[in-house]
Protein backbone atom coordinates (compact mmCIF):
# COMPACT_ATOMS: atom_id res chain seq x y z
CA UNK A 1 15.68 -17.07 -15.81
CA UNK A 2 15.03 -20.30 -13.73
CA UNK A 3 12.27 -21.76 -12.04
CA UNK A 4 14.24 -21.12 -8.40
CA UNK A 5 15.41 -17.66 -9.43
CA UNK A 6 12.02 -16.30 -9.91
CA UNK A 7 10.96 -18.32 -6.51
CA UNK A 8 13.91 -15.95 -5.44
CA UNK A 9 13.13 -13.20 -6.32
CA UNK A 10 9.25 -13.14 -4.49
CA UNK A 11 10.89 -14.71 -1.72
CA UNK A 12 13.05 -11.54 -1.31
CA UNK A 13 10.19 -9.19 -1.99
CA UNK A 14 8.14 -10.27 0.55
CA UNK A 15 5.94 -11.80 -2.45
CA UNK A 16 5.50 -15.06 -1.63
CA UNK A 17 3.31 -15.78 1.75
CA UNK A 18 2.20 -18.75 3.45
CA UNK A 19 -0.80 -18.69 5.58
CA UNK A 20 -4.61 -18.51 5.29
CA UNK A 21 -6.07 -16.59 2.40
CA UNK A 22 -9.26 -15.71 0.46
CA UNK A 23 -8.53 -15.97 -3.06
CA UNK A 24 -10.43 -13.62 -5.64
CA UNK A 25 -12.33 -16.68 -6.67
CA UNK A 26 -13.98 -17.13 -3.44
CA UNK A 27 -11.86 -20.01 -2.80
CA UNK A 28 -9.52 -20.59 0.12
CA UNK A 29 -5.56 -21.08 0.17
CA UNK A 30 -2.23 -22.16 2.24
CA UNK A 31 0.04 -19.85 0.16
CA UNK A 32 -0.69 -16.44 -1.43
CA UNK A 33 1.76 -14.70 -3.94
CA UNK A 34 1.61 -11.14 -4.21
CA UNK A 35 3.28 -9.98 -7.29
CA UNK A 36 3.10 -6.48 -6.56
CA UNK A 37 5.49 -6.37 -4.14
CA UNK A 38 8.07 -8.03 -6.57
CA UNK A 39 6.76 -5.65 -9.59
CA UNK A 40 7.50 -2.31 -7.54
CA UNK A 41 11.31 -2.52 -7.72
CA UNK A 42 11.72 -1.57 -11.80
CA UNK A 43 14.60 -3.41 -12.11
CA UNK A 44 13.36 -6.55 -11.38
CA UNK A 45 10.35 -6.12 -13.23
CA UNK A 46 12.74 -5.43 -16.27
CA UNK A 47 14.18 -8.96 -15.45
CA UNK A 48 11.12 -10.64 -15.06
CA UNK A 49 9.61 -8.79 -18.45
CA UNK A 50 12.66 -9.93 -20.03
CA UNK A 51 12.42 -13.59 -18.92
CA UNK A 52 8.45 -13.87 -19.74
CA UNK A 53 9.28 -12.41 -23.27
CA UNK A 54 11.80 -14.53 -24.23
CA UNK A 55 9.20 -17.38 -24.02
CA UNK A 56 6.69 -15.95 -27.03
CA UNK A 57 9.74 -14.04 -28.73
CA UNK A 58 9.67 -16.58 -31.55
CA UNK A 59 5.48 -15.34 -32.03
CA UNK A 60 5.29 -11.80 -34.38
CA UNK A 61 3.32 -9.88 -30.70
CA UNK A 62 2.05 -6.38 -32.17
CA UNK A 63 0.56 -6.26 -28.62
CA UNK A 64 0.56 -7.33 -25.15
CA UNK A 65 -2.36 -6.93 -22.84
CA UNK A 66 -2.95 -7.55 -19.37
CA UNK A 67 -5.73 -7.30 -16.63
CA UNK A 68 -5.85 -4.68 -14.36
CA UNK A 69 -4.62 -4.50 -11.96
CA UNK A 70 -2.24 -7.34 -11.45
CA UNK A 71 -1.27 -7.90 -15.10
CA UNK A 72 0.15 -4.25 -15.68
CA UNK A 73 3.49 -3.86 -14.90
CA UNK A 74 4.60 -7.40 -15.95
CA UNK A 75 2.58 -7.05 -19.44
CA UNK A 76 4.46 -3.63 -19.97
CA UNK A 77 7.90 -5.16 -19.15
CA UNK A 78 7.11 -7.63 -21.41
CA UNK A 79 6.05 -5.56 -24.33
CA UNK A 80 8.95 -3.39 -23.82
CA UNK A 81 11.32 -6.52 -24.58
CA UNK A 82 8.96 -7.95 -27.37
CA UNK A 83 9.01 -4.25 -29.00
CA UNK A 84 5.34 -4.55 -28.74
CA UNK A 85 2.14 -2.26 -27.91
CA UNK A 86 1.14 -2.40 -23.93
CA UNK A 87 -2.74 -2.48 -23.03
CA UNK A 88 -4.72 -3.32 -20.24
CA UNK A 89 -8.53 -4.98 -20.11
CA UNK A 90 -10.79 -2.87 -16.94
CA UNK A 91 -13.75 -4.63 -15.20
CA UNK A 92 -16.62 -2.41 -15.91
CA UNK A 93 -19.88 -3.72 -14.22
CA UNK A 94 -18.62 -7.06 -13.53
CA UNK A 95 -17.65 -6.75 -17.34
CA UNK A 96 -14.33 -7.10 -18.66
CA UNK A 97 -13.35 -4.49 -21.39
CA UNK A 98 -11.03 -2.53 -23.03
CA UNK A 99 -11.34 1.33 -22.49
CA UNK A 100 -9.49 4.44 -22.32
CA UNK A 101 -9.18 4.88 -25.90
CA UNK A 102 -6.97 1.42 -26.63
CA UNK A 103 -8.03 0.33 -30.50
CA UNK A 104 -6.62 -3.33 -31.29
CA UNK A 105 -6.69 -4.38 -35.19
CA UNK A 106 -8.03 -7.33 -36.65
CA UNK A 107 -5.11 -8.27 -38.24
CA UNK A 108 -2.84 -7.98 -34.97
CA UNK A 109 -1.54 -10.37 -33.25
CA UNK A 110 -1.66 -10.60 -29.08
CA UNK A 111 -0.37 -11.68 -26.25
CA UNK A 112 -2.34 -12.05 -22.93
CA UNK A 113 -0.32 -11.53 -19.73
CA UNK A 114 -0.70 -12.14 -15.82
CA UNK A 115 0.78 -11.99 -12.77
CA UNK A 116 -0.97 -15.16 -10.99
CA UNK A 117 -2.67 -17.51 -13.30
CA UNK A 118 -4.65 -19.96 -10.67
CA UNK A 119 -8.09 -20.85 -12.29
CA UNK A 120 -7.49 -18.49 -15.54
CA UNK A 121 -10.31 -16.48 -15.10
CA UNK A 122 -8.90 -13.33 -15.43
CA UNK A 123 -6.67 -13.91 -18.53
CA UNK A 124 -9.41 -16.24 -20.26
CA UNK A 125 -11.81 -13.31 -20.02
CA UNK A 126 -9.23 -11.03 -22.10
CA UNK A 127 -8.54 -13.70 -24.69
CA UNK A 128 -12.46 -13.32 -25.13
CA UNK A 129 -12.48 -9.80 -25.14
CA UNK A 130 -9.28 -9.65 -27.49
CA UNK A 131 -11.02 -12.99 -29.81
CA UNK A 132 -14.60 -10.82 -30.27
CA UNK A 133 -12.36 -8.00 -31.93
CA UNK A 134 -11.02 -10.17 -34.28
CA UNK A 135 -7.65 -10.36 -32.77
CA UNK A 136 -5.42 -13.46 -33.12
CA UNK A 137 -4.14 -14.69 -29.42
CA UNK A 138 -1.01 -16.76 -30.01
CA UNK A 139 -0.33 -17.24 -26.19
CA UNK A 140 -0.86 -16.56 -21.91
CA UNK A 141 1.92 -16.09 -20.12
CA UNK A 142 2.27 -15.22 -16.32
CA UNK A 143 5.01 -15.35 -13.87
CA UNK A 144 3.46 -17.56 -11.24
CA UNK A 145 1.09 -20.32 -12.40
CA UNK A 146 -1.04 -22.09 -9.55
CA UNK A 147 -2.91 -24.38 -12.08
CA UNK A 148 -1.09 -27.63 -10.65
CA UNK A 149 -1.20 -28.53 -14.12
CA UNK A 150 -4.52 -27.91 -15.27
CA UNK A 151 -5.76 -27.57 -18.60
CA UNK A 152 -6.96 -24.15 -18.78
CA UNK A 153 -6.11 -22.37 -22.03
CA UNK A 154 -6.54 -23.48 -25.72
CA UNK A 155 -3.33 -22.03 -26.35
CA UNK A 156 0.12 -21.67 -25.15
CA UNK A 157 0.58 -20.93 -21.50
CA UNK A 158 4.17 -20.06 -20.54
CA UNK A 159 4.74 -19.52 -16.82
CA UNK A 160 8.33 -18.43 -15.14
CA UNK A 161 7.61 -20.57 -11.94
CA UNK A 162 5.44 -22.95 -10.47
CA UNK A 163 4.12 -22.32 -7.18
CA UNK A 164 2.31 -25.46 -5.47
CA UNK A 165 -0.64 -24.56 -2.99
CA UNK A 166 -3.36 -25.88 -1.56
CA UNK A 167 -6.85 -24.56 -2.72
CA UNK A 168 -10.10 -25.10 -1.23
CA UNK A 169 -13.57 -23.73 -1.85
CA UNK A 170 -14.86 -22.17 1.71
CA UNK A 171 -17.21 -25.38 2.87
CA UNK A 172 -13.79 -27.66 2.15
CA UNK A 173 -11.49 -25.09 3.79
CA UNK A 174 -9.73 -27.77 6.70
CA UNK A 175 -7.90 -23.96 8.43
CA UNK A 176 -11.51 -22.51 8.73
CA UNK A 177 -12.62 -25.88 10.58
CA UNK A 178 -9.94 -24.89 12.79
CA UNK A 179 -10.75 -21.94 13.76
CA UNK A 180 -8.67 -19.90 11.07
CA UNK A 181 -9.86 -17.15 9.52
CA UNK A 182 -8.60 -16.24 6.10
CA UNK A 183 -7.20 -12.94 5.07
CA UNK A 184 -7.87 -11.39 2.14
CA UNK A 185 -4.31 -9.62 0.65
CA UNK A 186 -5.15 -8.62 -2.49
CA UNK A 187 -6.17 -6.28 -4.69
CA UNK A 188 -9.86 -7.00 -5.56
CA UNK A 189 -12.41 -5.96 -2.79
CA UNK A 190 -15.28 -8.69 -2.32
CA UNK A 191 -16.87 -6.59 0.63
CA UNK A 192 -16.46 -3.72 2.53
CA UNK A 193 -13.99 -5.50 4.65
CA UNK A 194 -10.73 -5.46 2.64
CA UNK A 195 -9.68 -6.84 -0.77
CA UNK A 196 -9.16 -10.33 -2.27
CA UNK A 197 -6.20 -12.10 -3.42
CA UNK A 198 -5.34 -13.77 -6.99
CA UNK A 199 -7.82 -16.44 -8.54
């Protein structure tokens, strides 16, 4: 799948938005993607699954794990196509972990997936989690990467589309200076307020 097709796809799903936005991290933003609205239709999180996998399908993947919330769907879509295991890392305290009775092996091999990858945070703290158990990472993969080509993993990092943005922290936020006040789309609450969107 290409670069524009993906772009398609959110565009059609209402997933892509430009605007003013509070980021998960804190940080600020012109654009916000929310994969969720793309993920809800199965069939094109089947493509997208499909399209991510094909990336690492050369890497022996006993098991695919993703985030919660954001990295669910597309990590099971992908593990469905890799024939692989489907897990998903919880925040517990602040903490990420695994829970819920999900046992990874030593001798297994994973693969860490996203939705958004913008400062890594997320999948970098399940590459630790996954490393401390022993577990070999061969690979990150996400559907939209904001990194605007940052360095941010120590290994592979596959992404299905590219989506440029601005990102500010709050005191460098020009929209706020205007007057703008950012809304926060996502899924992670920072406050009582409402919920934050990717990092």
């Amino acid at each position: 799948m290409e670069d524009q097709e993906v772009l398609r796809l959110l565009k059609e799903s209402d997933a892509l938005l430009e605007g003013h936005f509070e980021l998960s991290s804190g940080n600020r933003s012109d654009r916000y993607v929310q994969c969720a609205l793309v993920l809800q239709h199965p069939a094109r999180a089947g493509l997208l699954g499909v399209a991510l996998g094909e990336k690492f399908q050369e890497e022996r993947i006993d098991v695919v794990v993703g985030p919660a919330m954001g990295g669910i769907i597309i990590a099971h879509e992908v593990a469905r196509f890799l024939g692989a295991r489907c897990l998903f890392t919880e925040r517990v305290e602040g903490k990420m972990t695994l829970r819920r009775g999900f046992i990874v092996k030593p001798e297994e091999c994973a693969l860490v997936v996203e939705d958004v990858v913008t400062t890594g945070g997320s999948a970098l703290e399940v590459v630790e989690v996954l490393r401390k158990l022993g577990v070999r990472v061969a690979g990150v993969g996400c559907i939209v990467d904001r990194t605007r080509g940052a360095e941010v993993f120590d290994v592979p990092f596959r992404a299905l589309a590219q989506v440029d943005a601005q990102v500010w922290t709050p005191a460098e936020d020009p929209l706020a200076r205007q007057g703008s006040v950012p809304v926060k789309p996502g899924s992670r609450a920072l406050s009582g307020r409402g919920a934050a969107g990717k990092a």
